[in-house]
N, C-alpha and C. Protein backbone atom coordinates (compact mmCIF):
# COMPACT_ATOMS: atom_id res chain seq x y z
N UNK A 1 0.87 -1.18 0.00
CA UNK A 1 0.00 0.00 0.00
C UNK A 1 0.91 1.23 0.00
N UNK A 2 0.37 2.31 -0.64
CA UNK A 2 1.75 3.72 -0.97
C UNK A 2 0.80 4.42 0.67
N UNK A 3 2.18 5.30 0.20
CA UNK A 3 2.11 6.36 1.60
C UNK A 3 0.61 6.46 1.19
N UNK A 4 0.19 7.38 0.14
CA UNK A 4 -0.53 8.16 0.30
C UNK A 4 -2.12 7.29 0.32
N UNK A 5 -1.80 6.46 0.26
CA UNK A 5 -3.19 5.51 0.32
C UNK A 5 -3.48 5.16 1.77
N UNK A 6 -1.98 5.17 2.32
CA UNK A 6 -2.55 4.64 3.96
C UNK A 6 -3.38 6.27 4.29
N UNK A 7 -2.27 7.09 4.14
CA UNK A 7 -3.06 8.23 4.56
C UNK A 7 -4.39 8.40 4.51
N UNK A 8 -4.73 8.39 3.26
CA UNK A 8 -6.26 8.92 3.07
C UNK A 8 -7.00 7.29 3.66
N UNK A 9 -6.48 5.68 3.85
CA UNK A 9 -7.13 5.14 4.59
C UNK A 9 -7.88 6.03 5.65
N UNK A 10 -6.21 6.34 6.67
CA UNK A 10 -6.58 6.56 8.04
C UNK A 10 -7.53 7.79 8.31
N UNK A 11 -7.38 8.17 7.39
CA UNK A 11 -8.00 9.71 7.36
C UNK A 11 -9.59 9.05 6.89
N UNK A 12 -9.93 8.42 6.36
CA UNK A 12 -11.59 8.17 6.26
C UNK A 12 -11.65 7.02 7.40
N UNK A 13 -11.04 6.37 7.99
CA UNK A 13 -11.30 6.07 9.39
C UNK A 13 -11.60 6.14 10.08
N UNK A 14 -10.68 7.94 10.53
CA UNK A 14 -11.06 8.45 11.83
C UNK A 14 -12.17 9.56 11.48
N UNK A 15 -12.27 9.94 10.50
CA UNK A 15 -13.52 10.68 9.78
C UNK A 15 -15.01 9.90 10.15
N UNK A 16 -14.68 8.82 9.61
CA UNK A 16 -16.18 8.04 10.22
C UNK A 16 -16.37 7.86 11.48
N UNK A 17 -15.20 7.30 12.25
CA UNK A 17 -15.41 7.34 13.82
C UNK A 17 -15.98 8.51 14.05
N UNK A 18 -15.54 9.58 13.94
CA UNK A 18 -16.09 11.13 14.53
C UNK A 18 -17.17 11.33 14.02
N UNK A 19 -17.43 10.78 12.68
CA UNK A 19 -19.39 10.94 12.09
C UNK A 19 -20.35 10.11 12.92
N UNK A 20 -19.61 9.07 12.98
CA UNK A 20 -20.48 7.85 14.35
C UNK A 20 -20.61 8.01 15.77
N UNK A 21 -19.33 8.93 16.02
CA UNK A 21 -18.96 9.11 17.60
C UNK A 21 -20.03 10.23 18.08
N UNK A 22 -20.82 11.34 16.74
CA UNK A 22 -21.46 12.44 17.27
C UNK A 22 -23.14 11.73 17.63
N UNK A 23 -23.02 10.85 17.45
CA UNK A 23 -24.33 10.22 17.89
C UNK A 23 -24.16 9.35 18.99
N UNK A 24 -22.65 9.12 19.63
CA UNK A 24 -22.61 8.56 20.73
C UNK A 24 -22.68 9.30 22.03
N UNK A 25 -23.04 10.35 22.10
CA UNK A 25 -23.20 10.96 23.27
C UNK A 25 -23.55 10.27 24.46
N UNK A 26 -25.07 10.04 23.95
CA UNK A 26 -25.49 8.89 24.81
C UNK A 26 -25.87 7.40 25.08
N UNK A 27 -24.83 6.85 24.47
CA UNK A 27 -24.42 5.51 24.30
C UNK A 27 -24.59 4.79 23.39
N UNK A 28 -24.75 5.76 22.18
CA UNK A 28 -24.69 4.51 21.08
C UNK A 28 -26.12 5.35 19.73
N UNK A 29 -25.82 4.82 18.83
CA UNK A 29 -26.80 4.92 17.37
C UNK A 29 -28.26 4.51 18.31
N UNK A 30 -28.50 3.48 18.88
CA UNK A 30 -30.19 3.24 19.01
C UNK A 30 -30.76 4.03 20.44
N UNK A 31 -29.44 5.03 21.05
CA UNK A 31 -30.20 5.49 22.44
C UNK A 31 -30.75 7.10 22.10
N UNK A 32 -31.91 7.22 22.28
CA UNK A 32 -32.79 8.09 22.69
C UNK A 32 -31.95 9.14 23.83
N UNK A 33 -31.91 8.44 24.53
CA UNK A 33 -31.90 8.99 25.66
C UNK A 33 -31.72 8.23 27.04
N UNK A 34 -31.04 8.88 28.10
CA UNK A 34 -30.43 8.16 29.53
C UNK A 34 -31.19 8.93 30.52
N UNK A 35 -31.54 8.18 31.47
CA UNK A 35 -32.21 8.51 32.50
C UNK A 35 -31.57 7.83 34.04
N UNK A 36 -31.02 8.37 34.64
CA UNK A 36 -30.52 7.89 35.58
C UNK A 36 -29.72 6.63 35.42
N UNK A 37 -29.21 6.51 34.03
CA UNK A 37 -28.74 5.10 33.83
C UNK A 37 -29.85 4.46 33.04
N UNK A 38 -31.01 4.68 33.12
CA UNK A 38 -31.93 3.67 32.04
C UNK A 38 -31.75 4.07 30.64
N UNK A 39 -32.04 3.20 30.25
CA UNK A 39 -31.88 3.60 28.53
C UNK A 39 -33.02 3.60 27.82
N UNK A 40 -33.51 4.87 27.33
CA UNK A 40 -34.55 4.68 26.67
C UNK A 40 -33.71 4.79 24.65
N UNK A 41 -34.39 3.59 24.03
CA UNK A 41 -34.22 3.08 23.22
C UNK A 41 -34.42 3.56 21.80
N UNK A 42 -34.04 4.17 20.55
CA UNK A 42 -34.77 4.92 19.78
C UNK A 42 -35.58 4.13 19.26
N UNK A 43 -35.73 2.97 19.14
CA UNK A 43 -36.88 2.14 18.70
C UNK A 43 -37.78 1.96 19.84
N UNK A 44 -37.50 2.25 21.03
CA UNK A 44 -38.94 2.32 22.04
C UNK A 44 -39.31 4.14 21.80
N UNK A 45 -39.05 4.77 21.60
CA UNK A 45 -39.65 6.24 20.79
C UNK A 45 -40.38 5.48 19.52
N UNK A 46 -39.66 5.30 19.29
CA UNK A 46 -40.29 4.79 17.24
C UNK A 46 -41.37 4.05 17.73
N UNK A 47 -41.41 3.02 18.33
CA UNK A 47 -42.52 2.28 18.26
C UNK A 47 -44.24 3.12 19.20
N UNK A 48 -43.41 3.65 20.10
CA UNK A 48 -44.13 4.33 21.02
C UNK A 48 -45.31 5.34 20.50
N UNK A 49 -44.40 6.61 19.57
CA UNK A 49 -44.74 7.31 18.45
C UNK A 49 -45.94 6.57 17.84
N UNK A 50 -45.63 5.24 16.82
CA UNK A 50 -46.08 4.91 15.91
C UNK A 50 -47.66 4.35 16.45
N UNK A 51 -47.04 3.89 17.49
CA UNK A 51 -48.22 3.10 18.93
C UNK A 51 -49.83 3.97 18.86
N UNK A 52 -48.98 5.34 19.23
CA UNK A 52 -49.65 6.32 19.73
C UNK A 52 -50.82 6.85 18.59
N UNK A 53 -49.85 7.26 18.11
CA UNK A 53 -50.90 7.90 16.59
C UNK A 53 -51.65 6.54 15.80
N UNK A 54 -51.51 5.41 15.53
CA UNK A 54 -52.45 4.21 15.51
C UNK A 54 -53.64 4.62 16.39
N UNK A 55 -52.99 4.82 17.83
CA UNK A 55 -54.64 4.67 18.19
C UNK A 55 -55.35 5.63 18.62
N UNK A 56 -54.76 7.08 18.21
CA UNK A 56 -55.50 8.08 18.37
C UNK A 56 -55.88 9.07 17.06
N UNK A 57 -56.91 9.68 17.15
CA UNK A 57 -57.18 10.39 16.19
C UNK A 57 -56.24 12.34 16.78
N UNK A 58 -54.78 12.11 16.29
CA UNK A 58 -54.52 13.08 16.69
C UNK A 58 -53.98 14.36 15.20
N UNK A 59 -54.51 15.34 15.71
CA UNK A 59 -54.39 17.06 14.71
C UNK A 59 -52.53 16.20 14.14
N UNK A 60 -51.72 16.17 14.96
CA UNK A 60 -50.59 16.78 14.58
C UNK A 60 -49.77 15.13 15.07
N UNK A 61 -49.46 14.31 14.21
CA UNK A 61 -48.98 13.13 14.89
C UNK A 61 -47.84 13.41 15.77
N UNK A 62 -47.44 12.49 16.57
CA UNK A 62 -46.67 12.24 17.54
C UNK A 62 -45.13 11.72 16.76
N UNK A 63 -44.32 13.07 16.75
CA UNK A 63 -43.15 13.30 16.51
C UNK A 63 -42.33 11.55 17.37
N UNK A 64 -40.90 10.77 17.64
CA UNK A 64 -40.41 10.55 17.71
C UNK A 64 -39.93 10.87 19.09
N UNK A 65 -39.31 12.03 18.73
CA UNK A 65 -38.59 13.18 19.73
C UNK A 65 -39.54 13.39 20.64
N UNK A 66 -41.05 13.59 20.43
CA UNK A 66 -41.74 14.07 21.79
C UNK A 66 -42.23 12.65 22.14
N UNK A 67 -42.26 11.38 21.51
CA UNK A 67 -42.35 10.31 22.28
C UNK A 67 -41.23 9.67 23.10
N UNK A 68 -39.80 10.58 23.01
CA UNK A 68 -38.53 10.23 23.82
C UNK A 68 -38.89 11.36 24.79
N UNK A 69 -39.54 12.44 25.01
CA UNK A 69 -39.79 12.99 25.92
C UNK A 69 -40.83 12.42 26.65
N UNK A 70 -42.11 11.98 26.53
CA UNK A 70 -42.68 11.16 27.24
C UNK A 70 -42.25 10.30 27.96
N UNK A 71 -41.19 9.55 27.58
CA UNK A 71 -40.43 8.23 28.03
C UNK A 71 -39.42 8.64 29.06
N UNK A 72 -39.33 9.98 28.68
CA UNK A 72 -37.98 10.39 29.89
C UNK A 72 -38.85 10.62 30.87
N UNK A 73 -39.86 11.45 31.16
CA UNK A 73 -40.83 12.12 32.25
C UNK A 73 -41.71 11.19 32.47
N UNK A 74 -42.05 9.77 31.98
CA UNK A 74 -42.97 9.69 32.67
C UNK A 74 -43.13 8.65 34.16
N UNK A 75 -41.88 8.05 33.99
CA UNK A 75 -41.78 7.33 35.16
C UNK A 75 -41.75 8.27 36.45
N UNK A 76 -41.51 9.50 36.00
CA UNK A 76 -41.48 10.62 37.35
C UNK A 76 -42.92 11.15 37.32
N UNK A 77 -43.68 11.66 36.38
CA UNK A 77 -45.44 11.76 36.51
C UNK A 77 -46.23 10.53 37.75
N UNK A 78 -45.57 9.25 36.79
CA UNK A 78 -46.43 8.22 38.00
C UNK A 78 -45.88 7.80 39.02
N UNK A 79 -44.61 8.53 39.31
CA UNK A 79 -44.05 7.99 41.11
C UNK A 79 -44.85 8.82 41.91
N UNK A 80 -44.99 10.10 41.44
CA UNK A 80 -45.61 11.53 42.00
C UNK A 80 -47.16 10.86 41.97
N UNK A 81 -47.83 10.46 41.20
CA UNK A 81 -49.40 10.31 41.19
C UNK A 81 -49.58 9.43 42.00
N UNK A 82 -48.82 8.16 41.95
CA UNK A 82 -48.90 6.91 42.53
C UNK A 82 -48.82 7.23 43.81
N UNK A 83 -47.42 8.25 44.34
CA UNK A 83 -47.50 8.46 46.13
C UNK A 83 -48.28 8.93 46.37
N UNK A 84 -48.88 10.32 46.00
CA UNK A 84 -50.24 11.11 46.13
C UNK A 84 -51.68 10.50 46.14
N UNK A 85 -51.73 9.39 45.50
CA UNK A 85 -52.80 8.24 45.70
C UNK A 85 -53.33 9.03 44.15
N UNK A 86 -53.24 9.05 43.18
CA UNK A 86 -53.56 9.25 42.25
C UNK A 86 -53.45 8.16 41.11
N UNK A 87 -52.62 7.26 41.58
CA UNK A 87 -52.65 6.35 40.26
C UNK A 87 -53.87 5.79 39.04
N UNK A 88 -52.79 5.79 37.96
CA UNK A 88 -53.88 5.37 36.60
C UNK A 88 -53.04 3.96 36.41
N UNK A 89 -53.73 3.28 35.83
CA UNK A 89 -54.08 1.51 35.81
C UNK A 89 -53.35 0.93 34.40
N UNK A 90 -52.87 -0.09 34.22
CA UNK A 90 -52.49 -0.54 32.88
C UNK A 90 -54.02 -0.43 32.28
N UNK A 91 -54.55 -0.86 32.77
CA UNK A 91 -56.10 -0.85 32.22
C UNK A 91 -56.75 0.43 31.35
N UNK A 92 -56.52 0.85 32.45
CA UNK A 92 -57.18 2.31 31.79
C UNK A 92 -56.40 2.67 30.68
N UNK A 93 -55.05 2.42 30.76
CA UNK A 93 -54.94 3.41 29.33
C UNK A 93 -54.67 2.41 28.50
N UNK A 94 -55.06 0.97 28.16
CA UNK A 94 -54.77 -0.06 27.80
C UNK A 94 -56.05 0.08 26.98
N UNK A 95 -57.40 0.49 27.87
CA UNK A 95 -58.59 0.19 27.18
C UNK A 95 -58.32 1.75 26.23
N UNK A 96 -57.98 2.77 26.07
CA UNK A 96 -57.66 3.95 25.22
C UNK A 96 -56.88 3.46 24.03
N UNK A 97 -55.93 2.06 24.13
CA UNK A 97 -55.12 1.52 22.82
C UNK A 97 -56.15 0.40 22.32
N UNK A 98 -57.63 0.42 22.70
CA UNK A 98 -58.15 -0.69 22.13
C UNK A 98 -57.58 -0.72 20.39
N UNK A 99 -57.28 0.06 19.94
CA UNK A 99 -56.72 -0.32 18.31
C UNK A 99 -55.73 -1.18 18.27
N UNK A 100 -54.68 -0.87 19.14
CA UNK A 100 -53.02 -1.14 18.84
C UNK A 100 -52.87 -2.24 19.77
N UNK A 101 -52.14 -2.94 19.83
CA UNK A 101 -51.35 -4.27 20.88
C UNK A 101 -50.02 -3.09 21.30
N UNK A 102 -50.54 -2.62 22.30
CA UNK A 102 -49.38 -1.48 22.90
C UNK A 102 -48.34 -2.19 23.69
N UNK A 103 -46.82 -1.52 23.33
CA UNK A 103 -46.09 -1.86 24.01
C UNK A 103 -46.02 -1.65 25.61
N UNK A 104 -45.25 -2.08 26.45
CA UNK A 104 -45.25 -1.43 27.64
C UNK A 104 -44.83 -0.31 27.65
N UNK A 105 -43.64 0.38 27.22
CA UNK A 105 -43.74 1.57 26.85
C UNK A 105 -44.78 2.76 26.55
N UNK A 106 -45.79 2.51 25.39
CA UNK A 106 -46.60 2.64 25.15
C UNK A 106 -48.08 3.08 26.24
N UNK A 107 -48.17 1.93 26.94
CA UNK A 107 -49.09 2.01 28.45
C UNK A 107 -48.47 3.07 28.99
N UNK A 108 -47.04 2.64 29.47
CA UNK A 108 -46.51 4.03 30.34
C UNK A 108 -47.12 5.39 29.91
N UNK A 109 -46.78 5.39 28.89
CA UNK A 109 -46.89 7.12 28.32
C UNK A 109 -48.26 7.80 28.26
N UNK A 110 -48.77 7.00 27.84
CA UNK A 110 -50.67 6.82 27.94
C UNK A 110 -51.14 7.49 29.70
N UNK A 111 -50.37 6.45 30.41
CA UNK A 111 -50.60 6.41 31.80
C UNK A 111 -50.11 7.67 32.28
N UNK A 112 -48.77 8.39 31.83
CA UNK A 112 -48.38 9.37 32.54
C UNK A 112 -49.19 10.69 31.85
N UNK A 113 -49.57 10.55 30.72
CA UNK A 113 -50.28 11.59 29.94
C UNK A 113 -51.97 11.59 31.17
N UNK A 114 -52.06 10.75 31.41
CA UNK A 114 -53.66 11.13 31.98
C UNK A 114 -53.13 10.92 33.78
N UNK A 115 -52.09 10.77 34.03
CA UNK A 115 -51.90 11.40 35.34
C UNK A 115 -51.47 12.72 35.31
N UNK A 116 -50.73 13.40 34.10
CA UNK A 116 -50.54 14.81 34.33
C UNK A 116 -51.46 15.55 34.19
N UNK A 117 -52.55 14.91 33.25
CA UNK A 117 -53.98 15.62 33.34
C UNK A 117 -54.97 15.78 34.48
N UNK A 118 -54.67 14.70 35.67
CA UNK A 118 -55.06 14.58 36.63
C UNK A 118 -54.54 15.88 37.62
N UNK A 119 -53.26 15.91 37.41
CA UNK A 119 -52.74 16.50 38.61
C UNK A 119 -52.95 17.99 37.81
N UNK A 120 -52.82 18.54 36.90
CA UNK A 120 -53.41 20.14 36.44
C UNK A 120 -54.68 20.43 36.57
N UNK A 121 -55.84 19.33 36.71
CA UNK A 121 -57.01 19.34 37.20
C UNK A 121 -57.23 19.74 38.80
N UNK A 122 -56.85 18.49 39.29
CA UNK A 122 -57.00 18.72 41.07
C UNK A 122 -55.67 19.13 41.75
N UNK A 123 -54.71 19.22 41.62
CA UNK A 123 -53.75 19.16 42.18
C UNK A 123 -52.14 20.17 41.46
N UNK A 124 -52.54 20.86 41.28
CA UNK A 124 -51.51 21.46 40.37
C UNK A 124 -50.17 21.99 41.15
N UNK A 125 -49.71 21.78 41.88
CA UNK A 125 -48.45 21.60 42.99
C UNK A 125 -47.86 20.51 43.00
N UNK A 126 -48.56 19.29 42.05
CA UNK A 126 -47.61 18.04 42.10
C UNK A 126 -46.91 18.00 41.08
N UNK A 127 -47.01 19.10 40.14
CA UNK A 127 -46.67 19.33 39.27
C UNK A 127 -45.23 19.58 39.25
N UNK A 128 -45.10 20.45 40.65
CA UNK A 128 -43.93 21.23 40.94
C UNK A 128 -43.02 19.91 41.62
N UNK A 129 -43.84 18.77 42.00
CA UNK A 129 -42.68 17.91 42.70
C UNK A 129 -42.10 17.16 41.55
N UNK A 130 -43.13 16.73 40.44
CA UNK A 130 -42.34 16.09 39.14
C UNK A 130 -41.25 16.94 38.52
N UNK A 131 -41.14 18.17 38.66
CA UNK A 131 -40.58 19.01 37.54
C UNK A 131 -38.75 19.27 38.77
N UNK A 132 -39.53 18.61 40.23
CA UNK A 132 -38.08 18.64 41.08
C UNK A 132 -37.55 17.81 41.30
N UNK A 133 -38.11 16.72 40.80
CA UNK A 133 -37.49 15.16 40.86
C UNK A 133 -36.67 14.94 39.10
N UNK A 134 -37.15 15.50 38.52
CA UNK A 134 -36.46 15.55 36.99
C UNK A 134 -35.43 16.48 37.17
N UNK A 135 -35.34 17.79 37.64
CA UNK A 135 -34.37 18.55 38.04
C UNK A 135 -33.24 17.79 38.58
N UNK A 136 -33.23 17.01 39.56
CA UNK A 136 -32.18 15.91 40.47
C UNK A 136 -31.97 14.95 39.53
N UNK A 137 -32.44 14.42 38.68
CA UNK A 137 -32.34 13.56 37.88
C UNK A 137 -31.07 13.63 36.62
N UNK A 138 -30.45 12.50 35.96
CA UNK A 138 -29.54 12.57 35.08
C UNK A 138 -29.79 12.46 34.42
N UNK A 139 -30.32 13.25 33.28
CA UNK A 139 -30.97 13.03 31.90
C UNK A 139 -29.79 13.03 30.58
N UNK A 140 -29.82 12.16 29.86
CA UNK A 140 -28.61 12.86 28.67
C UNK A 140 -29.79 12.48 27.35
N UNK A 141 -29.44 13.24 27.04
CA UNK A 141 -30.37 13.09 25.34
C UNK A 141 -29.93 13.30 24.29
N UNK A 142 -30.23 12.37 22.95
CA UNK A 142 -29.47 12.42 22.26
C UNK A 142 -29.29 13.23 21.08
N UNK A 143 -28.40 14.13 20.79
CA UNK A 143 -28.05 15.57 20.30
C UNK A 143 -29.29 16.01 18.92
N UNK A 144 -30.15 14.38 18.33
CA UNK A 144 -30.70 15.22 17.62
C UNK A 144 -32.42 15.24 17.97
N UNK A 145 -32.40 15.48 19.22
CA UNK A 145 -33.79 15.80 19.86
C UNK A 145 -33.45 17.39 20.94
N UNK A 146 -32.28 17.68 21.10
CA UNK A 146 -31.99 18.92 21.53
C UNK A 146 -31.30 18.19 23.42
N UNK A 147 -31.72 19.27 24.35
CA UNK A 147 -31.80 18.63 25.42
C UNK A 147 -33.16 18.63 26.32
N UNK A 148 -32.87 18.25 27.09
CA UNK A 148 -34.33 17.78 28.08
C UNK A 148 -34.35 19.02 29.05
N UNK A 149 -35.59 19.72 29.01
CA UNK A 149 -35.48 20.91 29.84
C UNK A 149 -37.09 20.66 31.08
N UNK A 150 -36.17 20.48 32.33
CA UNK A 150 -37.29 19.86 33.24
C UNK A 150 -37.93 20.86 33.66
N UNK A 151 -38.17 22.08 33.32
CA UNK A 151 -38.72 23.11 33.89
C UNK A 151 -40.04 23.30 33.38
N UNK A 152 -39.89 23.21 31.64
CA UNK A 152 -40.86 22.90 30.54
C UNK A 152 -41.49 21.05 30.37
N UNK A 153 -41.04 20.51 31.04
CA UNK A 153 -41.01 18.93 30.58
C UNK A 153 -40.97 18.71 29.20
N UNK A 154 -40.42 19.65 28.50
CA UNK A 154 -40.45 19.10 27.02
C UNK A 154 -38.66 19.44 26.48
N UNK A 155 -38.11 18.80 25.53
CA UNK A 155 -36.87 18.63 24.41
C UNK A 155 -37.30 20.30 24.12
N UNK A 156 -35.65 20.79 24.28
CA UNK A 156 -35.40 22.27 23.50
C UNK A 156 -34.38 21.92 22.50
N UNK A 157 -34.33 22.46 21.46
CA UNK A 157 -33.50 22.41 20.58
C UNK A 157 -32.28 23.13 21.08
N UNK A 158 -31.01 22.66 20.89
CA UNK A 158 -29.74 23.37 21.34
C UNK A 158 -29.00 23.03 19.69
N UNK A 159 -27.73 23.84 19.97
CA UNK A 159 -26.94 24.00 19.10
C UNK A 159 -25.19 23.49 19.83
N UNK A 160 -25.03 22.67 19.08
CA UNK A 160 -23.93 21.64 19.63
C UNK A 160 -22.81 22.78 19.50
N UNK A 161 -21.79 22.68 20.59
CA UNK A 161 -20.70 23.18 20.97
C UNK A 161 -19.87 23.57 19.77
N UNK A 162 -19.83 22.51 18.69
CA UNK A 162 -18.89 21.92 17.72
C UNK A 162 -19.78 22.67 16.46
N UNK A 163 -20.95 23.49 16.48
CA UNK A 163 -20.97 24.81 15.36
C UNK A 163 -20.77 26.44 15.75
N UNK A 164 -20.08 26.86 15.10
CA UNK A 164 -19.60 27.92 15.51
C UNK A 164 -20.92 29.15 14.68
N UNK A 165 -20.99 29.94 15.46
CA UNK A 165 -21.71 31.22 14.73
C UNK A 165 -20.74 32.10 13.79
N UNK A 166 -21.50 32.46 12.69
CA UNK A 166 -20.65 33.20 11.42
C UNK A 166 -20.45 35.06 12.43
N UNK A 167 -19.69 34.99 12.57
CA UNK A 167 -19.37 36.67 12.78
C UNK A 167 -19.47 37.69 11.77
């Protein structure tokens, strides 16, 4: 092999590593997103998403990205409902997917969507304990859903370190 062939080898090498590596933020091509160490999956978004809009008649389908935001917040919606004595049931939001064979995933999100509706109804201060338990929490998300802003419970779009603004 000549010099200049190894070169431009190594050079599309480490070129791809760094094209592959910007999606490793948070552990890899299929992660969504980290939660205290859990991994939410980009195919448990994908499927979740796809879950969702199957069995609802919704205006504006269910983006991906806001079904990796569901998945990050909602195990903290139903710790908060569940202690408060508020809990919602596999059932209940199981009988809302009568269309779809919902994943567990799927239930979750269902479930935390009609406990946050619960708690802005009667209780709108538990609001403030979910949004302080996500605050304490280790969220990493993956760069092309933005980051996780627990104040809003929803993905903000950010602009990665590594683009510079034109002066």
């Amino acid at each position: 092999m000549t010099r200049s062939l190894r070169r431009a080898t190594a050079a599309a090498i480490t070129g791809g590593a760094l094209v592959l590596g910007g999606c490793g933020g948070v552990g890899g091509a299929d992660v969504a997103a980290r939660v205290n160490g859990h991994v939410i999956s980009e195919d448990a978004a994908r499927t979740t998403a796809q879950q969702i809009n199957a069995a609802f008649d919704l205006q504006e389908p269910l983006t991906t990205g806001q079904a990796a935001t569901w998945l990050v917040k909602a195990p903290f919606i139903l710790d908060v409902a569940n202690a408060k004595g508020q809990p919602v049931t596999d059932a209940t939001a199981r009988q809302s997917l009568a269309k779809v064979d919902p994943s567990a995933d799927t239930v979750e999100v269902v479930k935390a969507n009609f406990a946050l509706y619960q708690m802005q109804q009667s209780d709108p201060a538990l609001i403030d304990t979910v949004i302080a338990d996500l605050q304490r929490a280790k969220i990493t998300v993956n760069p092309r859903y933005g980051r996780f802003d627990p104040t809003s419970l929803e993905m903000v779009p950010m602009t990665p370190n590594w683009i510079a603004g034109q002066s």
